[in-house]
PDB file of N, CA and C in Angstrom:
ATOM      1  N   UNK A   1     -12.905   6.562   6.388  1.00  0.00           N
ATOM      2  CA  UNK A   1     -11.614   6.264   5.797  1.00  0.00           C
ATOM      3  C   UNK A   1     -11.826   5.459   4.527  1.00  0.00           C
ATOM      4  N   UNK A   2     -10.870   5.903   4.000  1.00  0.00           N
ATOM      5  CA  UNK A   2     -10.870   4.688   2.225  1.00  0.00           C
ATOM      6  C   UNK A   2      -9.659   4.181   2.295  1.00  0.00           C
ATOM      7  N   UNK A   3      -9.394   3.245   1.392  1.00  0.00           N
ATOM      8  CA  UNK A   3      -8.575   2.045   1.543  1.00  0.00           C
ATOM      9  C   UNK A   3      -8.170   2.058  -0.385  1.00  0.00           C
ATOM     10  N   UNK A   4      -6.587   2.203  -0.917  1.00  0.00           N
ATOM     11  CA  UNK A   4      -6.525   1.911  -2.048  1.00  0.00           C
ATOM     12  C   UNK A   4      -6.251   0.441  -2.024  1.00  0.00           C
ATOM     13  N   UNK A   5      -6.800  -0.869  -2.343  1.00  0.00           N
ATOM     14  CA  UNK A   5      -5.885  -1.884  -2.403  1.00  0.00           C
ATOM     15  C   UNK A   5      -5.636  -2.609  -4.068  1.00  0.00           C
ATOM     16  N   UNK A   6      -4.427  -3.049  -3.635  1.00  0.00           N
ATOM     17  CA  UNK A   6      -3.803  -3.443  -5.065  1.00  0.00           C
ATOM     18  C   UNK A   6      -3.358  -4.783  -4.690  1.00  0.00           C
ATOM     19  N   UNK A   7      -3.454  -5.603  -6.252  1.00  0.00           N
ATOM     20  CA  UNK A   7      -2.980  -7.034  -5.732  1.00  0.00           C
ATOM     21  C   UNK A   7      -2.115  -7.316  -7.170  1.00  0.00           C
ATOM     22  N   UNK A   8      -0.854  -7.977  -6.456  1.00  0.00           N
ATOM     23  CA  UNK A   8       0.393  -7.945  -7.568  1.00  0.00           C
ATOM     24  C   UNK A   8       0.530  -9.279  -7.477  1.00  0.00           C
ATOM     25  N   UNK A   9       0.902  -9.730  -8.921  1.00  0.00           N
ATOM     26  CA  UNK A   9       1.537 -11.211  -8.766  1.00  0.00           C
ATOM     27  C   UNK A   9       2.957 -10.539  -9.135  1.00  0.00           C
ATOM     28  N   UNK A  10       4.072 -10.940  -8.195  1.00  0.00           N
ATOM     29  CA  UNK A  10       5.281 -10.718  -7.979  1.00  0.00           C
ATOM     30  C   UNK A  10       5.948 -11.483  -8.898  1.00  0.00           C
ATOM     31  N   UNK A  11       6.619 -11.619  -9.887  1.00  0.00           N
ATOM     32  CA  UNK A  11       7.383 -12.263 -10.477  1.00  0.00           C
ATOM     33  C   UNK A  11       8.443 -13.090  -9.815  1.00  0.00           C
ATOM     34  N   UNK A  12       8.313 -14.023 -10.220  1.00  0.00           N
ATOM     35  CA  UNK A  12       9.948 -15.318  -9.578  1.00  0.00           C
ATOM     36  C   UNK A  12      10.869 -14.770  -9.097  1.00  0.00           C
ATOM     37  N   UNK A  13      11.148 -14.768  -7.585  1.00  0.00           N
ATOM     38  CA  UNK A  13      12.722 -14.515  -7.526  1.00  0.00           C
ATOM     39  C   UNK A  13      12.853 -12.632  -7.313  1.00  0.00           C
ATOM     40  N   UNK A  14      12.103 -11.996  -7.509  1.00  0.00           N
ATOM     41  CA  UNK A  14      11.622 -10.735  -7.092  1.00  0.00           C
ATOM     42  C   UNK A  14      10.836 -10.089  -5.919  1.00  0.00           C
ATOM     43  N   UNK A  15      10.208 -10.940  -5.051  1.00  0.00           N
ATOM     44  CA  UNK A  15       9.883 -10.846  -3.640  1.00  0.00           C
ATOM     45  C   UNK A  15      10.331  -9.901  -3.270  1.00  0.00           C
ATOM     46  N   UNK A  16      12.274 -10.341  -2.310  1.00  0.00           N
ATOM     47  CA  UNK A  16      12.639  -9.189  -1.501  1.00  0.00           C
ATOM     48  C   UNK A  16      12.677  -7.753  -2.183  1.00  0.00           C
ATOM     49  N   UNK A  17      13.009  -8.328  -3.693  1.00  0.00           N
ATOM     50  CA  UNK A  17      13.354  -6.402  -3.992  1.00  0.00           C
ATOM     51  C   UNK A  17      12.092  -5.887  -3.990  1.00  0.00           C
ATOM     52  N   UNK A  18      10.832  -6.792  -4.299  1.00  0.00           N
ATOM     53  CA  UNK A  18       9.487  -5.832  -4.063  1.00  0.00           C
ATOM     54  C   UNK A  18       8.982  -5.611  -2.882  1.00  0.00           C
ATOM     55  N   UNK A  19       9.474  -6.474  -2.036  1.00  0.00           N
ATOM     56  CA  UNK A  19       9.024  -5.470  -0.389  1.00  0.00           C
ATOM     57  C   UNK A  19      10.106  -4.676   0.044  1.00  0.00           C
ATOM     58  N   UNK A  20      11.048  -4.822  -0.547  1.00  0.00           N
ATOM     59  CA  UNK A  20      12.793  -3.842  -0.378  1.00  0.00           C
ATOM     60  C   UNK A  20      11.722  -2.432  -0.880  1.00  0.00           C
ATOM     61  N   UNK A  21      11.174  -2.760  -2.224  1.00  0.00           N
ATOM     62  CA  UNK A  21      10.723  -1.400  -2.621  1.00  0.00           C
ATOM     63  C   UNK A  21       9.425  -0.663  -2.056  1.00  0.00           C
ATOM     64  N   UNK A  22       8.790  -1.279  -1.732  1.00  0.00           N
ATOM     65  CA  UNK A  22       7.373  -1.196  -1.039  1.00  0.00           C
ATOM     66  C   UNK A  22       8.155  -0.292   0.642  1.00  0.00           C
ATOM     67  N   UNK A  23       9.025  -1.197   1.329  1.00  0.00           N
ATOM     68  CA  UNK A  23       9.400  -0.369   2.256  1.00  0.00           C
ATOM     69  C   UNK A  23      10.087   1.217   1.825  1.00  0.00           C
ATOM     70  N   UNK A  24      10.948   1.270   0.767  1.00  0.00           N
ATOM     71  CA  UNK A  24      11.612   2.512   0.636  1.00  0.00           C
ATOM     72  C   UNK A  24      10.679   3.529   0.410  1.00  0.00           C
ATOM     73  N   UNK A  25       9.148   3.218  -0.146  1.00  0.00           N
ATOM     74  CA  UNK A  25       8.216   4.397  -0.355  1.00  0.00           C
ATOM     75  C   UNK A  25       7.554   5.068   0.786  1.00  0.00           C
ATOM     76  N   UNK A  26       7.622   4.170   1.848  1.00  0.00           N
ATOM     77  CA  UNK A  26       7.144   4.356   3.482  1.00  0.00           C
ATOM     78  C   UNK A  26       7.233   5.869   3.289  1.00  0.00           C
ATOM     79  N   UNK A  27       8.250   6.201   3.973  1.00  0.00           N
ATOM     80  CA  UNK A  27       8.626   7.885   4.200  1.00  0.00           C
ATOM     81  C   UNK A  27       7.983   8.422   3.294  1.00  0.00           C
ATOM     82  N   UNK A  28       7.735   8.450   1.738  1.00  0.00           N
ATOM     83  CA  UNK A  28       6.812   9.348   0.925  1.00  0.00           C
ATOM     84  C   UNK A  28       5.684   9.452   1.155  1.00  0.00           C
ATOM     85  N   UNK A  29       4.939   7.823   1.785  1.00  0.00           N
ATOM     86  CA  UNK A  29       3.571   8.030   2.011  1.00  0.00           C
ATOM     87  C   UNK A  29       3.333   8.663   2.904  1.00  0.00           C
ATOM     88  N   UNK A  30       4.327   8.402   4.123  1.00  0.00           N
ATOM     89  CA  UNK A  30       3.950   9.230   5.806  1.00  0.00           C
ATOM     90  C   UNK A  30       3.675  10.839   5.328  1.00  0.00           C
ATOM     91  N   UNK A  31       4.245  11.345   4.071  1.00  0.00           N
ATOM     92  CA  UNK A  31       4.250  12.418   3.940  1.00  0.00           C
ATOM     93  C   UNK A  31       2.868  12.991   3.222  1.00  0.00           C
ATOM     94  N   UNK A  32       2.305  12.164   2.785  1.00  0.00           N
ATOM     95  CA  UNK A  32       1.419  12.622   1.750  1.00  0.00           C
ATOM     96  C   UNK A  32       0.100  13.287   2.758  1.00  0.00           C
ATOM     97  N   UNK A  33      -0.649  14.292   2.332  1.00  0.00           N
ATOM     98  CA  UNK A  33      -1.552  14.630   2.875  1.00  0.00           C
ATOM     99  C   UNK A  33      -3.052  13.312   3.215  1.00  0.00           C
ATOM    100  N   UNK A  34      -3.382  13.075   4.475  1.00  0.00           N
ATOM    101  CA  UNK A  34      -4.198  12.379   4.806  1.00  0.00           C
ATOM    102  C   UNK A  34      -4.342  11.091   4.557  1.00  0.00           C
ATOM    103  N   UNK A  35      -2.334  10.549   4.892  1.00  0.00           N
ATOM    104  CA  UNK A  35      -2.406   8.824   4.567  1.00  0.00           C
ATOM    105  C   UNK A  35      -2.222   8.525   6.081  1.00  0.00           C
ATOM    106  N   UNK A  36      -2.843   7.175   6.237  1.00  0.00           N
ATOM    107  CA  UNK A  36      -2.709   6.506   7.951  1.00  0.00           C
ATOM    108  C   UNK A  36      -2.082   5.551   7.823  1.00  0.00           C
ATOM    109  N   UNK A  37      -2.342   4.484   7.005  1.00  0.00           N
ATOM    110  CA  UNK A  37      -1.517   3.193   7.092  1.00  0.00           C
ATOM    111  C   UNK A  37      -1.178   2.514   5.656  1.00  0.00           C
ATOM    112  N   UNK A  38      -0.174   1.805   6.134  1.00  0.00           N
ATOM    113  CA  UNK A  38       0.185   0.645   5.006  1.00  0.00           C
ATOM    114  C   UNK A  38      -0.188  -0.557   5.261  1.00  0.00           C
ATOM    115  N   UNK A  39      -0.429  -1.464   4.495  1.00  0.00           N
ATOM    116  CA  UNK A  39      -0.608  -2.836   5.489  1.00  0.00           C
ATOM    117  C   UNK A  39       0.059  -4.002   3.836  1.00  0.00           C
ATOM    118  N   UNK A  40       0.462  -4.936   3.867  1.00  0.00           N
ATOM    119  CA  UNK A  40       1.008  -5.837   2.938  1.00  0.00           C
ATOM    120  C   UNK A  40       1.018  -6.905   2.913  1.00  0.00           C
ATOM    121  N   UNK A  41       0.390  -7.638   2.717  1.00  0.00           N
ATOM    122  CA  UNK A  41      -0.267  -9.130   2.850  1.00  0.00           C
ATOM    123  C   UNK A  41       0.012 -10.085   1.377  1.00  0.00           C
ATOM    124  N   UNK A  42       0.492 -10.756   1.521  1.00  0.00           N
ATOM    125  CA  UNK A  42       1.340 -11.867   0.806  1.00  0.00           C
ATOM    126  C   UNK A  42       0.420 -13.263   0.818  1.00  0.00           C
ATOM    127  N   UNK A  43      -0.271 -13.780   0.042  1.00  0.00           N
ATOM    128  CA  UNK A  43      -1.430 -14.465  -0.279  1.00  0.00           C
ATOM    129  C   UNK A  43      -0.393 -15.981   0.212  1.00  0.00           C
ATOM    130  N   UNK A  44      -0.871 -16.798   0.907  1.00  0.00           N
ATOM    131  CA  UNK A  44      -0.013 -17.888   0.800  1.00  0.00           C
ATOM    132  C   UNK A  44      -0.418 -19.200  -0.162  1.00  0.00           C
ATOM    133  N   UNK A  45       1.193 -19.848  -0.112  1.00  0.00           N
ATOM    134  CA  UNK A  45       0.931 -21.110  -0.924  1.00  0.00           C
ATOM    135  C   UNK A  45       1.213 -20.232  -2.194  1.00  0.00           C
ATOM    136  N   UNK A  46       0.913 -19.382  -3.080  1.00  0.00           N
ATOM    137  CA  UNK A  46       1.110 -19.132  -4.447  1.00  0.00           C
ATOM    138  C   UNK A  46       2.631 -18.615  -5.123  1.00  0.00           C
ATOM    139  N   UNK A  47       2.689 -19.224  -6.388  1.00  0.00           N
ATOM    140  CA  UNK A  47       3.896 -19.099  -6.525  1.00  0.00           C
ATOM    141  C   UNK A  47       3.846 -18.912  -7.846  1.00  0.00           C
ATOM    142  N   UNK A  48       4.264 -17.660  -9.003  1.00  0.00           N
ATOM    143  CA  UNK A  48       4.829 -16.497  -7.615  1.00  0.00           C
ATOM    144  C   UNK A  48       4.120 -16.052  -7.044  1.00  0.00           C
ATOM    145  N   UNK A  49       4.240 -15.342  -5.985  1.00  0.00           N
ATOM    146  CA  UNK A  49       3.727 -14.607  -4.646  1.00  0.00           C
ATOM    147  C   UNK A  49       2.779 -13.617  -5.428  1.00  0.00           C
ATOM    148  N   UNK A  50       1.698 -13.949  -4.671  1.00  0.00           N
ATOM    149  CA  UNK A  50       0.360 -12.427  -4.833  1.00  0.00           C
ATOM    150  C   UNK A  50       0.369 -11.934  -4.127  1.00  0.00           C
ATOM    151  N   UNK A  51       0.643 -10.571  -3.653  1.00  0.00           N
ATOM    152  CA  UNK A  51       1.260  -9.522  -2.742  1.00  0.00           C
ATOM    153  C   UNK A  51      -0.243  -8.261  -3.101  1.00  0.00           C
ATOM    154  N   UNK A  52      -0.886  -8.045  -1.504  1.00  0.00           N
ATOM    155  CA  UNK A  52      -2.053  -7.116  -1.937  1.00  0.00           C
ATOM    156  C   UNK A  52      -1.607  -6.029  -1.282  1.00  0.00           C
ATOM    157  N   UNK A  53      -1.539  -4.717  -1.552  1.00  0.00           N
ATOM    158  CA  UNK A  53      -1.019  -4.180  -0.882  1.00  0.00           C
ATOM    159  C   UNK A  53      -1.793  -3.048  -1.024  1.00  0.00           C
ATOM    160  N   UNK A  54      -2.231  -2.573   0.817  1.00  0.00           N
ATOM    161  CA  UNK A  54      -3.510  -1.775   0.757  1.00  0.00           C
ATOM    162  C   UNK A  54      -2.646  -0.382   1.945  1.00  0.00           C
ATOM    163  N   UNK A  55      -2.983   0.651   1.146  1.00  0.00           N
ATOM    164  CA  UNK A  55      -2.990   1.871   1.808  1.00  0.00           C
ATOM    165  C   UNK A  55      -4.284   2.720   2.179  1.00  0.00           C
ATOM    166  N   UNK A  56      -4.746   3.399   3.556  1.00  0.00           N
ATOM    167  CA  UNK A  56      -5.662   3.874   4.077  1.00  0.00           C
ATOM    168  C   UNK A  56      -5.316   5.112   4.160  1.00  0.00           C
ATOM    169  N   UNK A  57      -6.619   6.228   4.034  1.00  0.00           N
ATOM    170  CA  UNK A  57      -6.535   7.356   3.838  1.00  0.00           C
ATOM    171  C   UNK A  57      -7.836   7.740   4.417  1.00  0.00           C
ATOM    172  N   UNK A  58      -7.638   9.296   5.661  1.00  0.00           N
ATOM    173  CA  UNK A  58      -8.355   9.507   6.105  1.00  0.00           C
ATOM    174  C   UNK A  58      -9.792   9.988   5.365  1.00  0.00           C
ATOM    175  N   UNK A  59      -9.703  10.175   4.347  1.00  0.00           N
ATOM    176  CA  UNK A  59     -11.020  10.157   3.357  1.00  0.00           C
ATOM    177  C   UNK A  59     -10.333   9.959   1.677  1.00  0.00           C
ATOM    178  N   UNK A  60     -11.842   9.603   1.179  1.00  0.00           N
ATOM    179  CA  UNK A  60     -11.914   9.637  -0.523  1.00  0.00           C
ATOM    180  C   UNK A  60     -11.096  10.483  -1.288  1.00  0.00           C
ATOM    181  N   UNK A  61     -11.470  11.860  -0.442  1.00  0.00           N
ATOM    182  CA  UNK A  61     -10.513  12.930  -0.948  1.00  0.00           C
ATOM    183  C   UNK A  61      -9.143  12.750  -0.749  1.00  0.00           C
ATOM    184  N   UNK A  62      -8.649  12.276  -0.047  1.00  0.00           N
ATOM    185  CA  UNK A  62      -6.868  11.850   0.272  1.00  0.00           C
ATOM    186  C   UNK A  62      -6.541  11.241  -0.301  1.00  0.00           C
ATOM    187  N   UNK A  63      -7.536  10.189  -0.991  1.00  0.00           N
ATOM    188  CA  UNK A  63      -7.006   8.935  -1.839  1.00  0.00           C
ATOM    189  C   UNK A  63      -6.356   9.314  -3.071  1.00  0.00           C
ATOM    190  N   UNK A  64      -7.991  10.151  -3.491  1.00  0.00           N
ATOM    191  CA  UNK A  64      -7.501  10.263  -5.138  1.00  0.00           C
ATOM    192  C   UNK A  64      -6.722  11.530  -5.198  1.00  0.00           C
ATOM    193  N   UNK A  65      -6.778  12.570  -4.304  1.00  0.00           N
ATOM    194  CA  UNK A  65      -5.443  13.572  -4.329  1.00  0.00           C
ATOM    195  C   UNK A  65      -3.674  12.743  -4.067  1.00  0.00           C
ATOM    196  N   UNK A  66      -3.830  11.679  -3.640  1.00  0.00           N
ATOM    197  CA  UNK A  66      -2.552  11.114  -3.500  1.00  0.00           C
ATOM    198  C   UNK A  66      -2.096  10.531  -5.441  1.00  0.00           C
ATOM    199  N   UNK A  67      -2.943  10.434  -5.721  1.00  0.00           N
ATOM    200  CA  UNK A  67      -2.124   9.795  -7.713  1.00  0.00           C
ATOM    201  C   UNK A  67      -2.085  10.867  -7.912  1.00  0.00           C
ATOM    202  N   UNK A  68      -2.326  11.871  -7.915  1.00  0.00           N
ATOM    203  CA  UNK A  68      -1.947  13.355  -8.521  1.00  0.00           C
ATOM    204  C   UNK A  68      -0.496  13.490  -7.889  1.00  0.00           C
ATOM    205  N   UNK A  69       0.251  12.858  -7.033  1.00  0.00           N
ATOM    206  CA  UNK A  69       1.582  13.044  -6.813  1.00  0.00           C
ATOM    207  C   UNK A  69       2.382  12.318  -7.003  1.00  0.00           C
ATOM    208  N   UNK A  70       3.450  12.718  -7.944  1.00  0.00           N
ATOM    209  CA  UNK A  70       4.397  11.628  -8.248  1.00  0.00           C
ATOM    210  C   UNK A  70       5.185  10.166  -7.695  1.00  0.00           C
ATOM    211  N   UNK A  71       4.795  10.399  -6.240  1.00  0.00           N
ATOM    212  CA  UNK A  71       5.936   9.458  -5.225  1.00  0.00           C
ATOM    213  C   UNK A  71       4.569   8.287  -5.773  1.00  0.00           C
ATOM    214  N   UNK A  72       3.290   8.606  -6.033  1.00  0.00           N
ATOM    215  CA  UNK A  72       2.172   7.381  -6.557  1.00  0.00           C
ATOM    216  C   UNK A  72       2.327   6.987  -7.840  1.00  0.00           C
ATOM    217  N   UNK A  73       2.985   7.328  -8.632  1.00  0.00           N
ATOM    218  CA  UNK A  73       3.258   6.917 -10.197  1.00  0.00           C
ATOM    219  C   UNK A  73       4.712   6.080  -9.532  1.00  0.00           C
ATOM    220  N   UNK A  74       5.683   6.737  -9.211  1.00  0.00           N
ATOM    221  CA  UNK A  74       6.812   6.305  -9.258  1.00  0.00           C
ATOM    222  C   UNK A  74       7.176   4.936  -8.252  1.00  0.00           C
ATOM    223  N   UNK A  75       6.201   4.984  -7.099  1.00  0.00           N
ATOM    224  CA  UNK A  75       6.170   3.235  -6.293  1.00  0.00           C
ATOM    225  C   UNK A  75       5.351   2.180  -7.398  1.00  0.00           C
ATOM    226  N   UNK A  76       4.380   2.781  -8.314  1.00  0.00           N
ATOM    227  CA  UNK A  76       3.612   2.060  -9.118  1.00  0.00           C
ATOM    228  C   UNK A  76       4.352   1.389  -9.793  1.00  0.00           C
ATOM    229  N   UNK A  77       5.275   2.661 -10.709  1.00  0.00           N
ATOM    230  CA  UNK A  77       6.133   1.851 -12.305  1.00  0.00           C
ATOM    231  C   UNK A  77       7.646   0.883 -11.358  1.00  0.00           C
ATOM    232  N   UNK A  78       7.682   0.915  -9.930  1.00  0.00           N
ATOM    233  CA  UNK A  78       8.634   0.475  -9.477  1.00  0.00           C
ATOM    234  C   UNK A  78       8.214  -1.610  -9.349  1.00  0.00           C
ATOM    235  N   UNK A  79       6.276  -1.159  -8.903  1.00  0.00           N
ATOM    236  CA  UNK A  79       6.373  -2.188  -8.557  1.00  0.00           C
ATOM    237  C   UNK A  79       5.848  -3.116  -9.902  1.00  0.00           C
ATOM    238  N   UNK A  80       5.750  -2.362 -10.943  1.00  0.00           N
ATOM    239  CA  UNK A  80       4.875  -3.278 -12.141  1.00  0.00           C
ATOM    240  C   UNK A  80       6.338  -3.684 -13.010  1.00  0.00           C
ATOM    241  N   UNK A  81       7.481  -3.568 -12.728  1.00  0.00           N
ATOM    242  CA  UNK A  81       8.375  -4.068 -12.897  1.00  0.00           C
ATOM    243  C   UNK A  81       8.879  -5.250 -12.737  1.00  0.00           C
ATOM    244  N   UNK A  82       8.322  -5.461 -11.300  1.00  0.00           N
ATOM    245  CA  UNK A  82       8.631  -6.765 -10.794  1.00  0.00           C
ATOM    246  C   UNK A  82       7.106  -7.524 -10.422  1.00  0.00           C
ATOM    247  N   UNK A  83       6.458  -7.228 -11.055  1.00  0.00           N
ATOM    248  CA  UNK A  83       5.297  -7.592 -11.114  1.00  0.00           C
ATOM    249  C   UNK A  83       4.981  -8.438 -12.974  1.00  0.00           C
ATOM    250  N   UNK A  84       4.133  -9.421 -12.645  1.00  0.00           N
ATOM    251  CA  UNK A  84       3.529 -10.060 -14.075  1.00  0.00           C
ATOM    252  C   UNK A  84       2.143  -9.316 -14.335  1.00  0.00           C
ATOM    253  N   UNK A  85       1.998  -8.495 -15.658  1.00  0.00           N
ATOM    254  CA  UNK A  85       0.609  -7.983 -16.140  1.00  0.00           C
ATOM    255  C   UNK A  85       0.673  -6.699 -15.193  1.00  0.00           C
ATOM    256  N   UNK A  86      -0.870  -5.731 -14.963  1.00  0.00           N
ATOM    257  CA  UNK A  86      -0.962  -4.803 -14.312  1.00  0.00           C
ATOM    258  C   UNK A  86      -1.607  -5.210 -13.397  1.00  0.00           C
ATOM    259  N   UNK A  87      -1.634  -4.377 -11.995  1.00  0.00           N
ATOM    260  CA  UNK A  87      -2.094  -5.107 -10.695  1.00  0.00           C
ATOM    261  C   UNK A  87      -3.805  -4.879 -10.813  1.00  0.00           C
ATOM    262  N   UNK A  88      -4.318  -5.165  -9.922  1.00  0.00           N
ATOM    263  CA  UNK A  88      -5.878  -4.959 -10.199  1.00  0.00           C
ATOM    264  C   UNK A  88      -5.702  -3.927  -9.306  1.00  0.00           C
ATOM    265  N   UNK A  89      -6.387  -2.491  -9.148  1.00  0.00           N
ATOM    266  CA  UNK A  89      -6.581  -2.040  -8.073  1.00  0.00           C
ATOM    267  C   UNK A  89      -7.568  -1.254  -7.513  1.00  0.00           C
ATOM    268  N   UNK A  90      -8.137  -1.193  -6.745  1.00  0.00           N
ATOM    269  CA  UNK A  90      -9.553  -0.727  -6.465  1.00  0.00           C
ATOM    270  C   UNK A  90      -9.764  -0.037  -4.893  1.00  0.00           C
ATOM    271  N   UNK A  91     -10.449   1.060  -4.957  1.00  0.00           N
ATOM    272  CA  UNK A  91     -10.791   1.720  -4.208  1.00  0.00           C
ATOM    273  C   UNK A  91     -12.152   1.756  -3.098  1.00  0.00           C
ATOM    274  N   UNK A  92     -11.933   1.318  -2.033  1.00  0.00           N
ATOM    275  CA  UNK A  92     -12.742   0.331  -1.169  1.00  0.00           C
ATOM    276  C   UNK A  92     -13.134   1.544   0.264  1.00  0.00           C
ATOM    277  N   UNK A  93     -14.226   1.421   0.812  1.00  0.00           N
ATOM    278  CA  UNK A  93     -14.481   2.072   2.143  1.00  0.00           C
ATOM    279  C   UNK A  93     -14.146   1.422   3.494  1.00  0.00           C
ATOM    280  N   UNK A  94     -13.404   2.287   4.090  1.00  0.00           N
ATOM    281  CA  UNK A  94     -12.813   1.317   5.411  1.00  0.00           C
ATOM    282  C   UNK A  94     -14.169   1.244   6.280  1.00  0.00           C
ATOM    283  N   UNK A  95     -14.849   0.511   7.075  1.00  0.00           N
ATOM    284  CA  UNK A  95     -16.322   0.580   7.937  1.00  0.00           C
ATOM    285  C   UNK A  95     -15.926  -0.138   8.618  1.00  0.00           C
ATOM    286  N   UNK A  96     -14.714  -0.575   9.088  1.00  0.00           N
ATOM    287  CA  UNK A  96     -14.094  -0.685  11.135  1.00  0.00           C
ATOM    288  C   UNK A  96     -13.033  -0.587  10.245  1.00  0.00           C
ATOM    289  N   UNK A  97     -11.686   0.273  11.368  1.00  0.00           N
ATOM    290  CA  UNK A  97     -10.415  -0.285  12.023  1.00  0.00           C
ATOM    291  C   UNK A  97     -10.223  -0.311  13.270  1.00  0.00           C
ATOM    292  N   UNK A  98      -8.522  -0.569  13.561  1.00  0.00           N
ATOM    293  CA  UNK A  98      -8.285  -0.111  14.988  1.00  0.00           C
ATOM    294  C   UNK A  98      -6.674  -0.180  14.661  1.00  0.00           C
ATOM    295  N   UNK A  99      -6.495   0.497  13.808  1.00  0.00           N
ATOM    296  CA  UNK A  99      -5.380   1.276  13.492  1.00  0.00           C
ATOM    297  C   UNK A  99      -4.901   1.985  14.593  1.00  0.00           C
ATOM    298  N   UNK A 100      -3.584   2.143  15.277  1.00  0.00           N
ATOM    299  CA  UNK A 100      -3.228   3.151  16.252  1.00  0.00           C
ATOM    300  C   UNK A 100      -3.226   4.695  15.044  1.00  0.00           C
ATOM    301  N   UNK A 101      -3.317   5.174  15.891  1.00  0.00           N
ATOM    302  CA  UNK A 101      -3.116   7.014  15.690  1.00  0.00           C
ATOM    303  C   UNK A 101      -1.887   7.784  16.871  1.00  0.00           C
ATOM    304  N   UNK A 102      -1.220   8.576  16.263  1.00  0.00           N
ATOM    305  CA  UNK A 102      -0.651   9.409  17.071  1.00  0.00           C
ATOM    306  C   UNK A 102      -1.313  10.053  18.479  1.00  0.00           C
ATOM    307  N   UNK A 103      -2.214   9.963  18.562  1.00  0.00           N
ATOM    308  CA  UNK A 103      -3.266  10.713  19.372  1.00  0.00           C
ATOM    309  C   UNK A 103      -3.933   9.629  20.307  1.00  0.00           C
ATOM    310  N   UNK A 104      -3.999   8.297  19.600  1.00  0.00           N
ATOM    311  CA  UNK A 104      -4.849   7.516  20.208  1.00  0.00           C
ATOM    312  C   UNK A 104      -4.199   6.041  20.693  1.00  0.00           C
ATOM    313  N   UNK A 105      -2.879   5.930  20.250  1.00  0.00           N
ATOM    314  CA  UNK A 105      -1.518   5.337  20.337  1.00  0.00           C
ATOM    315  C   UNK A 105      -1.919   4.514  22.147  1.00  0.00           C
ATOM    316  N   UNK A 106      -1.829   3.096  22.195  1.00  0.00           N
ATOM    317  CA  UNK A 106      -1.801   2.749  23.599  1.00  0.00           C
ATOM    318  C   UNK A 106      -0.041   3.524  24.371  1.00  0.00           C
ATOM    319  N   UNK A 107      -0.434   3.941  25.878  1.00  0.00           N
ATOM    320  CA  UNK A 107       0.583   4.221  25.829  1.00  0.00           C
ATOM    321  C   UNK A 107       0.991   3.263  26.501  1.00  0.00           C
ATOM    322  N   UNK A 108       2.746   2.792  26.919  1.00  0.00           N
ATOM    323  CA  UNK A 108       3.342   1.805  28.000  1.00  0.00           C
ATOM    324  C   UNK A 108       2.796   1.616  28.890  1.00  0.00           C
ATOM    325  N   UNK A 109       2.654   0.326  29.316  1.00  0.00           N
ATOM    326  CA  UNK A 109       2.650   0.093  30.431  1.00  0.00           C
ATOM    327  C   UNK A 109       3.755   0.035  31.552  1.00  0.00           C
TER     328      UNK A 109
END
């Protein structure tokens, strides 16, 4: 698995609408060929907020076929809006998770 992660300094006072927006892209990513997770981690103590925000993809190939589709330009220019400067972002190898899967999902107890 590969991992895109990005790290945003959120501009003042722009927080909720950037995880308001970060959630509304959900459904595009579930859709994209060979994405597994989102995950969004909010650096503490900093102000404004550094928000890293890492998406996993069942391979290399899923990653970089995902910017070839628009719903990846269009969460980008959504979030560099409410973002200061451009985010850093870099393309990393996942080597553990324990991500649930549809397949591998604990079931109820």
């Amino acid at each position: 698995m590969y991992a895109r992660v990005a790290q945003y300094r959120v501009k003042s006072g722009l927080y909720d609408d950037f995880v308001d927006a970060l959630e509304a892209a959900v459904p595009l990513m579930r859709q994209q060929k060979g994405f597994r997770a989102l995950l969004v981690l909010r650096v503490e103590g900093t102000n404004p907020p550094d928000v890293r925000v890492m998406t996993i993809w069942e391979s290399q190939i899923a990653l970089q076929q995902s910017e070839n589709n628009l719903y990846f330009y269009q969460a980008v220019s959504k979030a560099l809006v409410m973002s200061e400067g451009f985010p850093v972002i870099r393309e990393e190898e996942v080597i553990l998770s324990d991500f649930p899967t549809g397949s591998t999902a604990a079931a109820p107890a």
